[in-house]
Protein backbone atom coordinates (compact mmCIF):
# COMPACT_ATOMS: atom_id res chain seq x y z
CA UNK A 1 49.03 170.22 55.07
CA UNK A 2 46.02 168.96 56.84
CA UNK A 3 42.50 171.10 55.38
CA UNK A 4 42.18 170.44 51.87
CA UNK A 5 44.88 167.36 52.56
CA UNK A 6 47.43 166.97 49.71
CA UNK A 7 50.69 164.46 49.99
CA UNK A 8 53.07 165.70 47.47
CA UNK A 9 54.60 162.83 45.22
CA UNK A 10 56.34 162.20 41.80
CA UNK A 11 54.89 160.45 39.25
CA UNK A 12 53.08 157.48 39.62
CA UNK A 13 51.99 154.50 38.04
CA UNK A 14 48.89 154.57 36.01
CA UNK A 15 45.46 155.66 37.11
CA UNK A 16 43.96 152.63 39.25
CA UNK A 17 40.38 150.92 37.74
CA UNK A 18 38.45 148.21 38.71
CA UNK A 19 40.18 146.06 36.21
CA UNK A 20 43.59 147.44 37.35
CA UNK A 21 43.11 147.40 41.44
CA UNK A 22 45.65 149.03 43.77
CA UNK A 23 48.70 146.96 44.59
CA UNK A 24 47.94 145.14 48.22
CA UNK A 25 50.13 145.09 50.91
CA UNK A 26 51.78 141.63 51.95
CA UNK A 27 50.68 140.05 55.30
CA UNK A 28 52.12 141.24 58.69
CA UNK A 29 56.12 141.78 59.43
CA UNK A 30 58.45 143.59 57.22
CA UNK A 31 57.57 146.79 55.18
CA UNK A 32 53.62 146.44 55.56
CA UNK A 33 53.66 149.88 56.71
CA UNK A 34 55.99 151.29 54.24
CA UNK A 35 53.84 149.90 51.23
CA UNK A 36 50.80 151.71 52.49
CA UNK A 37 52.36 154.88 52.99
CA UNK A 38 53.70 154.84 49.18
CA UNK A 39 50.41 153.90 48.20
CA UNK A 40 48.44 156.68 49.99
CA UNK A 41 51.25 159.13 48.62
CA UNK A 42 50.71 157.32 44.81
CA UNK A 43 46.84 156.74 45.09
CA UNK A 44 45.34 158.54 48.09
CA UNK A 45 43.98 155.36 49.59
CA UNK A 46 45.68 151.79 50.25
CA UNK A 47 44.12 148.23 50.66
CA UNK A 48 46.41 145.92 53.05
CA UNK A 49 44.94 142.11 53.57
CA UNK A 50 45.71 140.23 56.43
CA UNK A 51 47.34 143.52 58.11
CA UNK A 52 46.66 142.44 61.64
CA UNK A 53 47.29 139.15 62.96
CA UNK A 54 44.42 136.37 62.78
CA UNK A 55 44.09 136.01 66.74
CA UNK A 56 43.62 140.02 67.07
CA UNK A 57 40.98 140.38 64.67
CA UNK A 58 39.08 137.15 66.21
CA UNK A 59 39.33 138.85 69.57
CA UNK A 60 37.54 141.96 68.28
CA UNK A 61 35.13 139.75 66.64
CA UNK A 62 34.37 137.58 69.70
CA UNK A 63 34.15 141.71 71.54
CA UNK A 64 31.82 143.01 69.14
CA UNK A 65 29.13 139.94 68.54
CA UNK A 66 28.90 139.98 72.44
CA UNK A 67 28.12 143.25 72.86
CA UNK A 68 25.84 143.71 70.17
CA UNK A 69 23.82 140.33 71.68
CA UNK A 70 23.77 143.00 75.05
CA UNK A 71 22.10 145.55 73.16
CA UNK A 72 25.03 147.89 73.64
CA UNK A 73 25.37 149.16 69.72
CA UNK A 74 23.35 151.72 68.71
CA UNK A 75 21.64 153.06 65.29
CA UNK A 76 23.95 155.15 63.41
CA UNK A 77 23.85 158.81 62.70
CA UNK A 78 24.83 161.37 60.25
CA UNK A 79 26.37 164.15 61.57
CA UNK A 80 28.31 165.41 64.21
CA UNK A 81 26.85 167.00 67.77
CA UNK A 82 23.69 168.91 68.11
CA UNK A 83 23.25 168.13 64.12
CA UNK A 84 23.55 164.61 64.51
CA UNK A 85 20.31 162.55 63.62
CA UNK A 86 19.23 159.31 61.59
CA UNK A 87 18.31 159.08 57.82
CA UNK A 88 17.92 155.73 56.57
CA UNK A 89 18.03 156.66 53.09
CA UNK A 90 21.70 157.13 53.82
CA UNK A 91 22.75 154.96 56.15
CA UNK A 92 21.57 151.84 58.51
CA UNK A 93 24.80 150.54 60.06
CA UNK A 94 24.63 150.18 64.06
CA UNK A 95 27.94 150.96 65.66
CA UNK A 96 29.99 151.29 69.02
CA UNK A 97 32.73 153.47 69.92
CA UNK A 98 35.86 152.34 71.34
CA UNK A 99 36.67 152.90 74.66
CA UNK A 100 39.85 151.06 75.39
CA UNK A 101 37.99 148.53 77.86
CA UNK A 102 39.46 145.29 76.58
CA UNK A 103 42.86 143.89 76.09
CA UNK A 104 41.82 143.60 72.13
CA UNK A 105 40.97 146.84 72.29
CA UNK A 106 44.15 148.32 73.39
CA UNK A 107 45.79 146.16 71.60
CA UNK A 108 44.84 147.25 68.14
CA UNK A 109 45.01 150.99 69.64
CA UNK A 110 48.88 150.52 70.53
CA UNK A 111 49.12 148.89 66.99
CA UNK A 112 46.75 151.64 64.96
CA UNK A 113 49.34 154.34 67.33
CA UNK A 114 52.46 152.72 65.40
CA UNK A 115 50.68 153.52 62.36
CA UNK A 116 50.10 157.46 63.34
CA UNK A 117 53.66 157.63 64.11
CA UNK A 118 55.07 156.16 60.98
CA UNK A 119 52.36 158.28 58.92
CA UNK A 120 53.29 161.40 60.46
CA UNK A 121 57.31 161.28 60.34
CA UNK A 122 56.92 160.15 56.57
CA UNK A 123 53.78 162.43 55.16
CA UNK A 124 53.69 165.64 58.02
CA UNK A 125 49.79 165.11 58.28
CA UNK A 126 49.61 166.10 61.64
CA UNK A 127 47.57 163.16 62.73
CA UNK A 128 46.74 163.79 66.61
CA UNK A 129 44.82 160.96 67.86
CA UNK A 130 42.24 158.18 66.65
CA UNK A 131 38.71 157.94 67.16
CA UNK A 132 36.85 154.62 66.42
CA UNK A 133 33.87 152.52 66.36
CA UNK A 134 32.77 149.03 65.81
CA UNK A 135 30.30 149.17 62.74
CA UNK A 136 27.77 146.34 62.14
CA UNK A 137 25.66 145.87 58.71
CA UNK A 138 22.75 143.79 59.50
CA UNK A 139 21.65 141.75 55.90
CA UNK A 140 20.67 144.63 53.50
CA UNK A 141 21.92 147.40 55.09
CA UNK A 142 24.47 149.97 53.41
CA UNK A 143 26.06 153.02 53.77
CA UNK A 144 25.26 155.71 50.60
CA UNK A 145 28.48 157.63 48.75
CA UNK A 146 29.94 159.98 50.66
CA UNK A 147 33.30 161.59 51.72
CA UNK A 148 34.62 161.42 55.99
CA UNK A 149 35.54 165.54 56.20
CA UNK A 150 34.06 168.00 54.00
CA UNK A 151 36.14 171.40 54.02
CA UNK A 152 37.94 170.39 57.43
CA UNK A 153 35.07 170.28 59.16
CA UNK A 154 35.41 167.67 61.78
CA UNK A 155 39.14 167.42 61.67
CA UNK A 156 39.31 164.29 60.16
CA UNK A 157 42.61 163.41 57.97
CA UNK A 158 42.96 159.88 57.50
CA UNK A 159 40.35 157.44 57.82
CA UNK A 160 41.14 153.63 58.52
CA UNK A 161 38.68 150.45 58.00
CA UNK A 162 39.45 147.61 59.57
CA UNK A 163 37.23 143.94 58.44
CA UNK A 164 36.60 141.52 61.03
CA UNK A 165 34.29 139.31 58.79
CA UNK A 166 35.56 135.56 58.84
CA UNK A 167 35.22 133.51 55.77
CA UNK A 168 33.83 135.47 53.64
CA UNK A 169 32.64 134.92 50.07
CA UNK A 170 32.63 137.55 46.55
CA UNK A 171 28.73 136.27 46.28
CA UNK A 172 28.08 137.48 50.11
CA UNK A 173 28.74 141.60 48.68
CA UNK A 174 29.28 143.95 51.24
CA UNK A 175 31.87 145.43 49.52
CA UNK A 176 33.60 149.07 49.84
CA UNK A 177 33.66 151.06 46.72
CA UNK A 178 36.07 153.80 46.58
CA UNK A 179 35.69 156.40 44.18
CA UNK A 180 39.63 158.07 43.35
CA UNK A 181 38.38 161.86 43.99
CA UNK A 182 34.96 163.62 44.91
CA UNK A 183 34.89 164.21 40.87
CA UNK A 184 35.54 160.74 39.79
CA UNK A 185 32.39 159.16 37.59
CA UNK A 186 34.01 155.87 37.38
CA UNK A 187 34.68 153.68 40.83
CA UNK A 188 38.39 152.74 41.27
CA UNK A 189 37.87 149.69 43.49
CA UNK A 190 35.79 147.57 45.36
CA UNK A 191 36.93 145.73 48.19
CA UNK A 192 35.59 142.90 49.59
CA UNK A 193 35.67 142.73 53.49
CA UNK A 194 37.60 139.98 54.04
CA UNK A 195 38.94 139.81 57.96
CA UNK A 196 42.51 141.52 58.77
CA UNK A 197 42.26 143.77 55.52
CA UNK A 198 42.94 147.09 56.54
CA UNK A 199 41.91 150.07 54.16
CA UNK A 200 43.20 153.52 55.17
CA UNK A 201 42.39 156.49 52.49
CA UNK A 202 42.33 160.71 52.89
CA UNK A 203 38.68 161.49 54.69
CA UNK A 204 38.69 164.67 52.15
CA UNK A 205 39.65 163.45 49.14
CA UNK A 206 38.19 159.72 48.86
CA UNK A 207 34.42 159.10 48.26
CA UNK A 208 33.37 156.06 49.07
CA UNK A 209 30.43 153.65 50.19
CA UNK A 210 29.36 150.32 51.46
CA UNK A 211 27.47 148.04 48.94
CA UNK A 212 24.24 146.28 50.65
CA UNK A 213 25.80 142.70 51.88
CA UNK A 214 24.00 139.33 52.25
CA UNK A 215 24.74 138.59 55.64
CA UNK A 216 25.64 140.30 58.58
CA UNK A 217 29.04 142.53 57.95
CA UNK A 218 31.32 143.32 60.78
CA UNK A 219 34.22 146.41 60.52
CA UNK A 220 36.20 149.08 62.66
CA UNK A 221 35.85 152.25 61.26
CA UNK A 222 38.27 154.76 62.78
CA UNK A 223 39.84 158.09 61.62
CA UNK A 224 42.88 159.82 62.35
CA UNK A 225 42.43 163.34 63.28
CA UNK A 226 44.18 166.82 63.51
CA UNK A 227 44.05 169.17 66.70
CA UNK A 228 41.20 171.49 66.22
CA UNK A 229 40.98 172.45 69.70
CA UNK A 230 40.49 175.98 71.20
CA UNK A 231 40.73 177.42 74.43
CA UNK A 232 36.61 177.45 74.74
CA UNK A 233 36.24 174.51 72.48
CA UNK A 234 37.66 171.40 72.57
CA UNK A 235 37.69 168.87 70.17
CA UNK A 236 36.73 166.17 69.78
CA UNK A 237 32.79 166.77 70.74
CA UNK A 238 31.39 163.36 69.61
């Protein structure tokens, strides 16, 4: 099902903690996809490293440090169309949708399509298409705990972070803490954003946030959606 998301498995292994993290997916080839999809059925979320190739996620990079020195990114809002506005106090990421404009764009949308298609025929989420954005955390900046869909109410299913960040270090922070449901008191796991690691979790059932980093933190944030579309509304409406 797709509001109120639930992927129906057997029993598991035991609840994941800090000090017992999520097992990680190996690097690319062979059943990369397959792991995550048992661990999103097991855990609700799933950390892969080194998911995309080294040359792709240097491309992106290369994309998104050039366009930011253009002036092209943009302050980030919470909220979706005519609610939309800034608050600080939340978040103070700057970010830029993709478009398709590039060959490393459209590469890692062909790719990020595989994955829809693999989720769908094994879980029946319904995923219709992808919407995404480059994010960039400037030194101090975060992003407060929150959840991606709230009651179904921007169609979002699955949401997908991809790191870009080369060489970085546990001391730099900038981590992503997920929480394991909106109830949880406890964080499950933080994960550092190391470049290639791709983190996909349910956008109604995962809190999460992004600790404050000490230098400037590059991602992809991107979210697989259902088809909420009417005949006088269509949807998306970014």
């Amino acid at each position: 099902m797709v509001s109120g998301t639930t992927i129906q498995a057997g029993p598991g292994p035991e609840e994941t903690t800090l000090n017992n993290p999520v097992d990680v997916i190996d690097g690319p080839g062979g059943d990369r996809c397959q792991r995550l999809i048992d661990d999103l059925v097991t855990h609700h979320y799933a950390v892969a490293p080194d998911y995309f190739p080294a040359h792709l996620i240097r491309a992106l990079r290369q994309e998104a440090l050039l366009r930011d020195r253009r002036g092209e990114f943009q302050a980030a809002g919470i909220g979706r169309g005519r609610d939309q506005h800034r608050n600080e106090r939340v978040r103070r990421d700057r970010t830029l949708w993709l478009d398709g404009s590039t060959l490393a764009q459209c590469t890692l949308l062909e790719e990020m399509e595989q994955l829809r298609l693999a989720v769908n025929r094994a879980l029946f989420l319904g995923l219709f298409d992808l919407e995404a954005h480059f994010a960039l955390y400037d030194p101090g900046a975060f992003y407060r705990r929150h959840l991606d869909a709230f009651n179904g109410n921007n169609g979002r299913v699955l949401s997908a972070v991809l790191y870009l960040n080369r060489d970085w270090r546990d001391d730099e922070g900038g981590r992503l803490r997920i929480w394991s449901d909106p109830d949880a008191s406890e964080p499950a796991l933080d994960v550092a954003p190391r470049a290639g690691t791709l983190v996909c979790f349910l956008s109604d059932r995962i809190p999460h946030e992004v600790l404050e980093a000490q230098r400037q933190r590059l991602s992809i944030a991107g979210w697989f959606r259902c088809n909420n579309s009417t005949a006088i509304a269509p949807d998306p409406a970014r």
